[in-house]
Protein backbone atom coordinates (compact mmCIF):
# COMPACT_ATOMS: atom_id res chain seq x y z
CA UNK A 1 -0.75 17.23 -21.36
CA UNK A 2 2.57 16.24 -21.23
CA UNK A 3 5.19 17.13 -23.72
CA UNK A 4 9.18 15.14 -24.35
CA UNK A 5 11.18 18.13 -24.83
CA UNK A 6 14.38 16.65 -26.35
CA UNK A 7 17.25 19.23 -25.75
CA UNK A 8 20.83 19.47 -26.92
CA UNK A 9 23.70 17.75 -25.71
CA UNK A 10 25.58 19.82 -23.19
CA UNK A 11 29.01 18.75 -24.00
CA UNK A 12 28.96 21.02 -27.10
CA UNK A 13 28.03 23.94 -24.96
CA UNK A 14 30.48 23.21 -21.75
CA UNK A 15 33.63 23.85 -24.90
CA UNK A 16 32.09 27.22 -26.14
CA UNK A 17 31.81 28.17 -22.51
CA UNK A 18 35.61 27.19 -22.11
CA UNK A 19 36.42 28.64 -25.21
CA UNK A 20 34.07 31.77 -24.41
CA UNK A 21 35.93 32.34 -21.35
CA UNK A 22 39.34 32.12 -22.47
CA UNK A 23 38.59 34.89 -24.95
CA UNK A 24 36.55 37.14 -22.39
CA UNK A 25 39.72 37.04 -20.55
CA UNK A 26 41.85 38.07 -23.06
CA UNK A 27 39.57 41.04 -24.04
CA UNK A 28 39.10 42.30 -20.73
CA UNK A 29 43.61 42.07 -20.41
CA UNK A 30 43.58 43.99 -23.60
CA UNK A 31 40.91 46.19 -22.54
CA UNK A 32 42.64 47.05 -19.09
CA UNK A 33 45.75 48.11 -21.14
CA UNK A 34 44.18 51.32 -22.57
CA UNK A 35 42.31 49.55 -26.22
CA UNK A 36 38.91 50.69 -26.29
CA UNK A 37 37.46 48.29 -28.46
CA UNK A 38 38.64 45.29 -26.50
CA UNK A 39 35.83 46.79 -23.77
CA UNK A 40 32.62 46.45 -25.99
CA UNK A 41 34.15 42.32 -27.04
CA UNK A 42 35.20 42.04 -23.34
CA UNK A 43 31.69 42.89 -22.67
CA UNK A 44 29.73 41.02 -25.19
CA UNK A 45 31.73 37.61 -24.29
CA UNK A 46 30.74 37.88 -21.34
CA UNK A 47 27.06 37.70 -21.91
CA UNK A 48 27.62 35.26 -24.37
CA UNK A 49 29.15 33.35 -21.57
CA UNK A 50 26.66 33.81 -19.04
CA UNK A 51 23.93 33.03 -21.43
CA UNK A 52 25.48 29.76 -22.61
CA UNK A 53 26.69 28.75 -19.31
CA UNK A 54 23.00 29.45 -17.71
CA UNK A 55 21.68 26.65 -20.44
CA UNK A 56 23.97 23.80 -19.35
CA UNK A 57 21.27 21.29 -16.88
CA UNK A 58 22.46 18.11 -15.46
CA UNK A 59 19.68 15.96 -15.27
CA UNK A 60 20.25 12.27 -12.92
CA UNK A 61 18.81 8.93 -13.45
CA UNK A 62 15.49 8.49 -13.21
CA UNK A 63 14.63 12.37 -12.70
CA UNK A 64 13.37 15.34 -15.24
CA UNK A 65 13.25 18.63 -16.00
CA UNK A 66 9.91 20.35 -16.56
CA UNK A 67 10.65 23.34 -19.03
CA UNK A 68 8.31 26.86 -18.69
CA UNK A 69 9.13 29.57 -21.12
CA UNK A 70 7.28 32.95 -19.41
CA UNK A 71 4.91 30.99 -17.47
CA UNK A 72 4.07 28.69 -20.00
CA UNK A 73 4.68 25.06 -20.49
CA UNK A 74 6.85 23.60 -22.94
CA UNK A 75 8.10 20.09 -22.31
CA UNK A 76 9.42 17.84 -19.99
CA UNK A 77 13.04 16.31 -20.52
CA UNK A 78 13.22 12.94 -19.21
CA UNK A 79 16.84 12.47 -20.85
CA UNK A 80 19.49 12.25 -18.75
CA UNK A 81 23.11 13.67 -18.68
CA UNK A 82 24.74 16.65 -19.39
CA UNK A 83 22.33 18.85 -21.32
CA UNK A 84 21.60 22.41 -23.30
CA UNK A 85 18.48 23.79 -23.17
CA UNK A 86 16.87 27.70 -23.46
CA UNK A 87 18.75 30.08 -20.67
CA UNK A 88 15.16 31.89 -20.90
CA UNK A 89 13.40 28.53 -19.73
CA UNK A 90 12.18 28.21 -16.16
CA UNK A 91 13.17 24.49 -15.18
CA UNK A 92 11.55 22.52 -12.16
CA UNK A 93 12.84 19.27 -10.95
CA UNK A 94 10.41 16.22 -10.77
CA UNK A 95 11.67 12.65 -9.41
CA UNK A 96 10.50 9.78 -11.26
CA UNK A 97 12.04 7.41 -8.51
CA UNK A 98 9.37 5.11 -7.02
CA UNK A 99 8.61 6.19 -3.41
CA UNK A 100 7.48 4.43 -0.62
CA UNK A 101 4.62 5.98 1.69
CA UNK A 102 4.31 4.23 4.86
CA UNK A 103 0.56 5.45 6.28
CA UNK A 104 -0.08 6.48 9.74
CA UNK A 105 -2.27 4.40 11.94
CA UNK A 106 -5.54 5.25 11.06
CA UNK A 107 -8.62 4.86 13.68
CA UNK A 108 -12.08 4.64 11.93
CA UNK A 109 -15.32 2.17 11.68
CA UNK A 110 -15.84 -0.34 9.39
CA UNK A 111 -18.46 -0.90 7.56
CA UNK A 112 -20.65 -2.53 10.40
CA UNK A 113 -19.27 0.51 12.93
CA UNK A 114 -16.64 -1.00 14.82
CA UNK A 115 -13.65 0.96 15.44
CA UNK A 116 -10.82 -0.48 14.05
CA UNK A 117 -6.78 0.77 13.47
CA UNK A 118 -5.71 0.12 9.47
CA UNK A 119 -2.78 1.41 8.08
CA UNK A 120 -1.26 0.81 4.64
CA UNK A 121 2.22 1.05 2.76
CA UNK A 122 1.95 2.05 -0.75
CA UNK A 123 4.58 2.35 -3.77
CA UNK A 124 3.96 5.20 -6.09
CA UNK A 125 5.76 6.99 -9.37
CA UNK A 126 5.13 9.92 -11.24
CA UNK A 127 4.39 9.35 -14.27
CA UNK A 128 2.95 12.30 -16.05
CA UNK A 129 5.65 15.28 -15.06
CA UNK A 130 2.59 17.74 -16.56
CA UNK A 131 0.03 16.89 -13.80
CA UNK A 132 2.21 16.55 -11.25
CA UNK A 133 3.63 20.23 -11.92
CA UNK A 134 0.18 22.34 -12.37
CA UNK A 135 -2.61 20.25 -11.79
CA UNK A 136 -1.85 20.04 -8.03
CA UNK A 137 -0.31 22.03 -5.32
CA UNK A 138 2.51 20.09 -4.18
CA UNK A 139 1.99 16.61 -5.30
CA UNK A 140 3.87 15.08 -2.35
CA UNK A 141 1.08 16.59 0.17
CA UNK A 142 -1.65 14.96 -2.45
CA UNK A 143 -0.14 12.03 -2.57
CA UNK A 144 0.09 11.58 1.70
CA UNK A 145 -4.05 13.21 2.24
CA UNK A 146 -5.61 11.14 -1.01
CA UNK A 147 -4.19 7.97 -0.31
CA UNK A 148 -5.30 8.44 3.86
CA UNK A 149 -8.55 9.58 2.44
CA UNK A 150 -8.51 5.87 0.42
CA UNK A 151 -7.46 3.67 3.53
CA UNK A 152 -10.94 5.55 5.49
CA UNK A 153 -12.91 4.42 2.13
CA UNK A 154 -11.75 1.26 2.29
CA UNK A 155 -12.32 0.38 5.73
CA UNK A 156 -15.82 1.81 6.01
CA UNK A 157 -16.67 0.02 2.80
CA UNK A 158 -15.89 -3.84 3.85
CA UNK A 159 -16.50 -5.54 7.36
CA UNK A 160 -13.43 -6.15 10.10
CA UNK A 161 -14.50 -9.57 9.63
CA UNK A 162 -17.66 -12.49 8.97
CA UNK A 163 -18.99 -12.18 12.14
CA UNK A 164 -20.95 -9.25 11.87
CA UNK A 165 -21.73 -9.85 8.21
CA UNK A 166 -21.87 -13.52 7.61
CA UNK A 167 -22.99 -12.50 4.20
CA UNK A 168 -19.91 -10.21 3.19
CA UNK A 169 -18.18 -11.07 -0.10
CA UNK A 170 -14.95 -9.49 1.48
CA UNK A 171 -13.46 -8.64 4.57
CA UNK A 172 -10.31 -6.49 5.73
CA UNK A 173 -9.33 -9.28 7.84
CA UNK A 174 -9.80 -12.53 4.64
CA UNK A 175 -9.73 -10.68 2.07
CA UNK A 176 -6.50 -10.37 1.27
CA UNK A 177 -5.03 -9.80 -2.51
CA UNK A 178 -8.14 -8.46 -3.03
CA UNK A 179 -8.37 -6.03 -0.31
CA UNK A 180 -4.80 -5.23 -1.58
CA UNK A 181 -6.22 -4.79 -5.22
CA UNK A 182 -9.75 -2.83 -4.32
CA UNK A 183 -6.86 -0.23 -2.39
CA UNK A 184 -5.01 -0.39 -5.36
CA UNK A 185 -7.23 0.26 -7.51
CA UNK A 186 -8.83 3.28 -5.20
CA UNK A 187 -5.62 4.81 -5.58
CA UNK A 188 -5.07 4.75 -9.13
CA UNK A 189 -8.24 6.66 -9.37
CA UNK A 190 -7.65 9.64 -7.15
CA UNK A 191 -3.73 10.07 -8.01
CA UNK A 192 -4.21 10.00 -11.55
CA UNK A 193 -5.46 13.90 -11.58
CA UNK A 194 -1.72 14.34 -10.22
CA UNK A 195 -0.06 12.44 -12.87
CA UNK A 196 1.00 9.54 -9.87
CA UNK A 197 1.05 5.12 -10.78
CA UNK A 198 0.10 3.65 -7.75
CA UNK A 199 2.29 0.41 -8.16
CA UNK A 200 1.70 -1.38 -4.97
CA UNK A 201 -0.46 -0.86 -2.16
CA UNK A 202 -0.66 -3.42 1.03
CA UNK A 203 -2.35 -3.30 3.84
CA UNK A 204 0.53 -3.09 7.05
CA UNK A 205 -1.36 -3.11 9.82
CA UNK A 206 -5.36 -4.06 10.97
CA UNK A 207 -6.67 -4.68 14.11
CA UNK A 208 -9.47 -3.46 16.38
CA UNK A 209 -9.41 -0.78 18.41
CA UNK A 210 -8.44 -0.75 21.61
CA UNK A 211 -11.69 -0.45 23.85
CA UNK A 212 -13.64 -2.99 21.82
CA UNK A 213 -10.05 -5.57 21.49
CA UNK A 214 -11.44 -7.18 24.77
CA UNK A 215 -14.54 -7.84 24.13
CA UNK A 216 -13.79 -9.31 20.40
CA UNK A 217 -11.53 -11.42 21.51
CA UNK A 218 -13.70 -12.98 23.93
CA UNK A 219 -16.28 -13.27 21.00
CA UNK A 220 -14.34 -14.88 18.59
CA UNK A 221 -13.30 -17.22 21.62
CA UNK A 222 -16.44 -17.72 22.49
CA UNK A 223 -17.49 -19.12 18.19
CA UNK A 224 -14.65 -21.16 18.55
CA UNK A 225 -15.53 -22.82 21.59
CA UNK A 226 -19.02 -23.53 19.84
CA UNK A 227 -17.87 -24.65 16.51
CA UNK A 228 -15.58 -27.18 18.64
CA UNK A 229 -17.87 -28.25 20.99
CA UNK A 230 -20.52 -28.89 17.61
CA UNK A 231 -17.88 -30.77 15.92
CA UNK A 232 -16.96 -32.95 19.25
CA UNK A 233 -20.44 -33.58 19.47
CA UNK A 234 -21.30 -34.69 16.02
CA UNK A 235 -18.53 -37.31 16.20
CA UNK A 236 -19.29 -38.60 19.79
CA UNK A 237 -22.83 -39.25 17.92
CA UNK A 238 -21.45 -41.35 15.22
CA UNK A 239 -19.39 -42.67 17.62
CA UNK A 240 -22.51 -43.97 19.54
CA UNK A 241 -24.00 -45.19 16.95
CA UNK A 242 -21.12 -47.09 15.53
CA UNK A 243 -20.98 -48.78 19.00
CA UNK A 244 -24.86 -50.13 18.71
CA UNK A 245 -24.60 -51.02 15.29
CA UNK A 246 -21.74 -53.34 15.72
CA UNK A 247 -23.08 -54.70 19.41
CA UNK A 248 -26.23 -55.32 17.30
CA UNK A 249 -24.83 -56.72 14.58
CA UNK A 250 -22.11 -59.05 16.20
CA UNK A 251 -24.57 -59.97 18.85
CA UNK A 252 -22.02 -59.25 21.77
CA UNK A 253 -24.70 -58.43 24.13
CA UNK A 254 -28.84 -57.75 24.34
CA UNK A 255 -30.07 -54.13 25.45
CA UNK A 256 -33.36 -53.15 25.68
CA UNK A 257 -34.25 -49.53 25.64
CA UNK A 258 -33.45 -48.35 28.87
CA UNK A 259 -30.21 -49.85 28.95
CA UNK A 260 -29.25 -48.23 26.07
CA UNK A 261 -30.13 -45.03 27.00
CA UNK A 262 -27.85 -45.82 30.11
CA UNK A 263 -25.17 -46.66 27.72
CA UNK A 264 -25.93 -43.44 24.90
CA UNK A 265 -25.81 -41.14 28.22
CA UNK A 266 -22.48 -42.75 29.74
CA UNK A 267 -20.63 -43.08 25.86
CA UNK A 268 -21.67 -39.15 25.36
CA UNK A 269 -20.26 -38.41 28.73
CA UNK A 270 -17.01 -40.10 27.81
CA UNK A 271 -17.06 -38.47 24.49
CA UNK A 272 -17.84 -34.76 24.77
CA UNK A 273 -15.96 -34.23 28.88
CA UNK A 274 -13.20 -32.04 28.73
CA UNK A 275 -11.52 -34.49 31.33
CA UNK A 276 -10.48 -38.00 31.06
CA UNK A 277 -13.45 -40.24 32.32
CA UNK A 278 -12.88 -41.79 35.67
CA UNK A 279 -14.45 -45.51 35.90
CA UNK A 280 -17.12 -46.02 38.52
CA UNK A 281 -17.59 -49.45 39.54
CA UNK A 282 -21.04 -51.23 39.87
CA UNK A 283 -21.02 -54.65 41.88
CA UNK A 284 -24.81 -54.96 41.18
CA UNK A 285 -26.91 -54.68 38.74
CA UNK A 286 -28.61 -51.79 36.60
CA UNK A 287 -31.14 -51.88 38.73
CA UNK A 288 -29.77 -51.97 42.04
């Protein structure tokens, strides 16, 4: 678990190491001219110095220190600036910059088997310096294989789209926030053994694959040409029977049966052609 080691201020330390030094020097000039005493100070200041100077860490913005003493752990310093900690402490840098992970193109099948190309972007953090230290091996690689091995969940757990599951709650093409979120939230789940906050995860690219593009685009052509042609035809029928009501009603002209047949059949014509009608004359009568 992880620990907030809070270490001394460097400053202090960067003096005594001026001040160390100084005196070394003057030990080892006295030394050199013959004093043998001035050897064994001349000597210790210098290990004093190296020691002391050894301690001083700079630690950035938005970076830490994780702090080992003989291969065990004892605290992370998230402080920043010039600080003083143990010489004797093994130190490892960990970012705590948010990174951006922009995912490969990924080819898989959703949920109904159709191969399909996702590919996400995702913002993640580390936030527990512990974790991301020991409980993984290299939390950079994790970070890249868990969150492919999320985008594969994801897309073999929802349909491309409704028409293969007409009944889906969600779908990687209309689903999205909550696509977005069930990623998310995926994500959260495996990174948290490494001590990594998913803090935004989007979906950057979806589409079909290539050999089945074709033939989907012809399908979804082919549902829109049908739910056009219904709607077309449900209003040329009103339309018809608009017209009979109010030739009824007003009286404008009698039609038996047959003649309005004739008239339903050349009205739905009109109505539902994908060209403009052109007018055929009839000098006679309907019968003739």
């Amino acid at each position: 678990m992880e620990k907030i080691n809070k270490p001394m201020s460097g400053y202090l330390a960067f003096v005594l190491c001026i001040l160390i030094g100084l005196f070394g020097i003057l030990a080892f000039y006295n030394a050199v001219q013959g004093n043998g005493g001035w050897s064994i100070i001349a000597a210790l200041l210098f290990i004093t110095f190296v020691f002391t100077a050894k301690g001083i860490k700079i630690v950035n913005p938005n970076h830490s220190l994780v702090l080992t003493f003989f291969g065990k752990y004892v605290g992370s310093i998230k402080q920043n600036g010039l600080l003083w900690v143990n010489p004797l402490f093994g130190t490892q840098k960990i970012s705590l910059r948010a990174n951006n992970l922009n995912g490969q193109t990924l080819k898989v099948n959703d949920k109904m088997g159709n191969p399909i190309e996702i590919a996400a972007v995702i913002v993640w953090q580390v936030s527990d310096t512990y974790k991301a230290a020991f409980e993984v091996e290299g939390y950079q690689q994790y970070v890249q294989v868990q969150s492919e091995a999320a985008v594969r969940h994801l897309a073999t757990s929802c349909p491309y789209e409704r028409l293969e599951d007409e009944n889906a709650e969600i779908t990687l093409r209309d689903g999205g926030d909550k696509v977005n979120e069930l990623l998310e939230l995926e994500l959260n789940e495996r990174l948290a053994a490494a001590g990594i906050t998913v803090k935004e995860a989007r979906i950057s690219h979806l589409a079909y694959a290539p050999e089945i593009a074709g033939a989907m685009l012809q399908r979804q052509q082919a549902t829109a040409i049908v739910a056009a042609r219904s709607k077309i035809v449900e209003g040329a029928v009103g339309m018809v029977e608009m017209a009979l009501e109010h030739l009824s009603r007003k009286q404008i002209v009698t039609l038996d049966e047959e003649r309005k047949a004739a008239m339903v059949s050349n009205l739905m014509v009109v109505l539902c052609g994908e060209k403009a009608a052109t007018p055929v004359l009839n000098t006679g009568s309907l019968y003739q």
